[in-house]
C-alpha atoms as a PDB file:
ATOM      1  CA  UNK A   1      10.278  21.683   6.053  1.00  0.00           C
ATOM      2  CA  UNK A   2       6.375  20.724   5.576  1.00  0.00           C
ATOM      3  CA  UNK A   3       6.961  17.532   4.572  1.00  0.00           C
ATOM      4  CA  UNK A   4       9.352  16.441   7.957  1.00  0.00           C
ATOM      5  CA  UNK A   5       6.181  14.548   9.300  1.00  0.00           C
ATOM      6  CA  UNK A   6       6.374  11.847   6.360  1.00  0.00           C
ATOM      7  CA  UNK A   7       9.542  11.188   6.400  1.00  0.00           C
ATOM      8  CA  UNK A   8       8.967   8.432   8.881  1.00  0.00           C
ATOM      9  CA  UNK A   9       6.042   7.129   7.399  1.00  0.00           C
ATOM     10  CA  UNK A  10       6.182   3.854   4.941  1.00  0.00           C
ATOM     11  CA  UNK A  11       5.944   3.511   0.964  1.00  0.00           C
ATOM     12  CA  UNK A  12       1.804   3.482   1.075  1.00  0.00           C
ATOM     13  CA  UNK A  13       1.284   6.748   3.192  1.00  0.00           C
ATOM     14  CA  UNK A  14       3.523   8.584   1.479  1.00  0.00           C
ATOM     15  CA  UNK A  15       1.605   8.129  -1.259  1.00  0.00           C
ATOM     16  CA  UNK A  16      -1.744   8.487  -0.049  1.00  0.00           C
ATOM     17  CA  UNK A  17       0.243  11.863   1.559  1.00  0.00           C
ATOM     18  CA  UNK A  18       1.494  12.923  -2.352  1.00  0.00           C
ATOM     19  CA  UNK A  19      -1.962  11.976  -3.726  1.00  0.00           C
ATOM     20  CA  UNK A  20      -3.625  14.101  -1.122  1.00  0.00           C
ATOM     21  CA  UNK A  21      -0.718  17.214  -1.723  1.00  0.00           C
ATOM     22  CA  UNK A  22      -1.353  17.393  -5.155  1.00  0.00           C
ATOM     23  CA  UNK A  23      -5.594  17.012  -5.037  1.00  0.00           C
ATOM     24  CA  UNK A  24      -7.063  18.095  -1.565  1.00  0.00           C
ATOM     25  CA  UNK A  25      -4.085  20.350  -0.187  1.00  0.00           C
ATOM     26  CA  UNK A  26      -6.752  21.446   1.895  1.00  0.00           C
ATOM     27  CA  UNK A  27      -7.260  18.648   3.595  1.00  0.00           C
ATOM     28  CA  UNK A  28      -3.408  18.200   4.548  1.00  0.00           C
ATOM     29  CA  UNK A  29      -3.402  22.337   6.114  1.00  0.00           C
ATOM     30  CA  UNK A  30      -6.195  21.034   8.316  1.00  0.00           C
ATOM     31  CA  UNK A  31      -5.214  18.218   9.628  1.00  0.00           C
ATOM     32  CA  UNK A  32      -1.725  19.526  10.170  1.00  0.00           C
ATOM     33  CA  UNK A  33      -3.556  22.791  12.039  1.00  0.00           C
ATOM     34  CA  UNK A  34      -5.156  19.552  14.185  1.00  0.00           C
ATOM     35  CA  UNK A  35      -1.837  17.455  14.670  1.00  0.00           C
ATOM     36  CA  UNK A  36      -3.779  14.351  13.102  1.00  0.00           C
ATOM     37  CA  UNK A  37      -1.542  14.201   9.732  1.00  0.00           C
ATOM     38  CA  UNK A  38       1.065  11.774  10.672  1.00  0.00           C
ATOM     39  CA  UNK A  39      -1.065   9.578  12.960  1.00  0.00           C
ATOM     40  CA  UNK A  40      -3.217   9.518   9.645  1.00  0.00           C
ATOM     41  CA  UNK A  41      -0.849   8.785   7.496  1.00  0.00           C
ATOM     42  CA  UNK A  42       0.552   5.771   9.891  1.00  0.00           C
ATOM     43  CA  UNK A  43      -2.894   4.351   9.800  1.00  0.00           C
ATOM     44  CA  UNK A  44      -3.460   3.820   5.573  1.00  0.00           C
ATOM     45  CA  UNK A  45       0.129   2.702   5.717  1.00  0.00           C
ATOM     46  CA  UNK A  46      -0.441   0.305   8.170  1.00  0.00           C
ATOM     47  CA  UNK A  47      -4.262  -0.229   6.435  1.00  0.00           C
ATOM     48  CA  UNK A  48      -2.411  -0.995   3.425  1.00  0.00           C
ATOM     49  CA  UNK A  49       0.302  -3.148   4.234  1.00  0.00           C
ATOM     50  CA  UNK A  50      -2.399  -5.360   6.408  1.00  0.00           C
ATOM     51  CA  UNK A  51      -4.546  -5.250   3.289  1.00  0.00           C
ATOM     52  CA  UNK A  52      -1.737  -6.527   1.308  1.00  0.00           C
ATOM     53  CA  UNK A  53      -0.716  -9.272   3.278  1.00  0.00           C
ATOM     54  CA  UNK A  54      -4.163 -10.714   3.096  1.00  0.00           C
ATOM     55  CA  UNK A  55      -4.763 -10.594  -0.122  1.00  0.00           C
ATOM     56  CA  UNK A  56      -1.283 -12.364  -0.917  1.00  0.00           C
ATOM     57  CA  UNK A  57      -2.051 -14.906   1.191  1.00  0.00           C
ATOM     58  CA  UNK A  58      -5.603 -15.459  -0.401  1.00  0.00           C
ATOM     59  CA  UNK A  59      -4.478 -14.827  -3.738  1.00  0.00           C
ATOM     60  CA  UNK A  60      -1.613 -17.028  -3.714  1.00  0.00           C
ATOM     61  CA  UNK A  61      -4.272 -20.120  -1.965  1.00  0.00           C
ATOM     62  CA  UNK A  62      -6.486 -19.395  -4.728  1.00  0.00           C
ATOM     63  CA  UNK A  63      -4.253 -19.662  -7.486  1.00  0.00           C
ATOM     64  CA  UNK A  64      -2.360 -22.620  -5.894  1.00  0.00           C
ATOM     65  CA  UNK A  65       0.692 -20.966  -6.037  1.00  0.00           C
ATOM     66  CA  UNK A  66       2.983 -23.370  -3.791  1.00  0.00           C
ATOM     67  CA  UNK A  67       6.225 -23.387  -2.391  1.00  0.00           C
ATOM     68  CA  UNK A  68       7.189 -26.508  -4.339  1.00  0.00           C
ATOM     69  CA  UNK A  69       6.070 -24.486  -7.542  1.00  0.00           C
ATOM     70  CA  UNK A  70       8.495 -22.109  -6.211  1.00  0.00           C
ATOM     71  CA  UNK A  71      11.084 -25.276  -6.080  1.00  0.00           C
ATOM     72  CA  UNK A  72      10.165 -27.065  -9.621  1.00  0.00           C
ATOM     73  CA  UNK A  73       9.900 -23.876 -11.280  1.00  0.00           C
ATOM     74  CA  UNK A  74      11.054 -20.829 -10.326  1.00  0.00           C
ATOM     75  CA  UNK A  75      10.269 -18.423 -12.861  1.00  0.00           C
ATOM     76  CA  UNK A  76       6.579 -19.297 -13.312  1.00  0.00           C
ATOM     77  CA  UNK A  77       6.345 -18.761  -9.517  1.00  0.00           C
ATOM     78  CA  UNK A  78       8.169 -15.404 -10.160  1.00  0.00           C
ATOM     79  CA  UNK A  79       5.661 -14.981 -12.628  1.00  0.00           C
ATOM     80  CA  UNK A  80       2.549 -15.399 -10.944  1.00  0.00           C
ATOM     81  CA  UNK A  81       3.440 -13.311  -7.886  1.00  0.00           C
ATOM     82  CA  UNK A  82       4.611 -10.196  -9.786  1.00  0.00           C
ATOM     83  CA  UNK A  83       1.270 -10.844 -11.392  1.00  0.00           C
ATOM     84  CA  UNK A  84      -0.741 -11.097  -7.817  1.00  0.00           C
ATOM     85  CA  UNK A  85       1.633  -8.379  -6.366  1.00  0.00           C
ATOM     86  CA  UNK A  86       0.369  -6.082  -9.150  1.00  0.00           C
ATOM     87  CA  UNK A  87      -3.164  -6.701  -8.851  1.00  0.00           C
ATOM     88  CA  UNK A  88      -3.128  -5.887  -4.831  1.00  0.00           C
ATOM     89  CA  UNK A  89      -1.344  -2.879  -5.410  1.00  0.00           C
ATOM     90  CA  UNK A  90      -4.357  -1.976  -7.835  1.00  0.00           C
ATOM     91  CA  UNK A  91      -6.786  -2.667  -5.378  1.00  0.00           C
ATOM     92  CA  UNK A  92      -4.764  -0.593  -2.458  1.00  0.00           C
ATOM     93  CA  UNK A  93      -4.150   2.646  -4.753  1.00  0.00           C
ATOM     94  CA  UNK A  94      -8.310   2.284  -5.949  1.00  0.00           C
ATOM     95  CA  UNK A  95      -9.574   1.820  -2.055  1.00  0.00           C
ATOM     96  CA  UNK A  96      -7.255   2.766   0.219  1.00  0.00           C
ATOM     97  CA  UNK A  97      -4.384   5.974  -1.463  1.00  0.00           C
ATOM     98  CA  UNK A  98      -6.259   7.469  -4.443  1.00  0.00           C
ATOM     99  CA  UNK A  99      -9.441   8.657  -2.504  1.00  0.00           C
END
């Protein structure tokens, strides 16, 4: 199976990997002809998920989103870090799987 090599990879390579398949199949024949795929694909997952934590952390400091918000009202801090969680994942897919 081509696709064996991504099995082991997380949630944000394997979608830089089906982003790639679908627009630059090209690119994925070379780099498989050079062994460099999966090592590739490690390195935006672990990219992203780096890039991720980060920005929660700032995101959530900036907002003053607090455990004892988290306490006193849950639902508002459910709220706001859906709300965070989707913007990161915007600015992952824009800089890091969609290019």
């Amino acid at each position: 199976m081509k696709d064996e090599c991504v099995r082991n990879i997380g949630v944000w390579g394997q979608r830089h990997y089906a982003y790639l398949k679908k627009h630059s199949p090209t690119v994925i024949n070379v780099m498989r002809m050079k062994g460099t795929l999966e090592q590739y694909l490690r390195d935006i997952d672990q990219d992203a998920q780096e890039m991720s934590e980060l920005l929660m952390k700032q995101y959530t400091e900036i907002e003053g989103i607090t455990e004892q918000l988290k306490a006193e009202n849950q639902m508002d801090w459910v709220c706001k870090m859906n709300n965070i969680r989707d913007r990161i994942n915007e600015i992952i897919y824009k800089e890091l799987i969609y290019v």
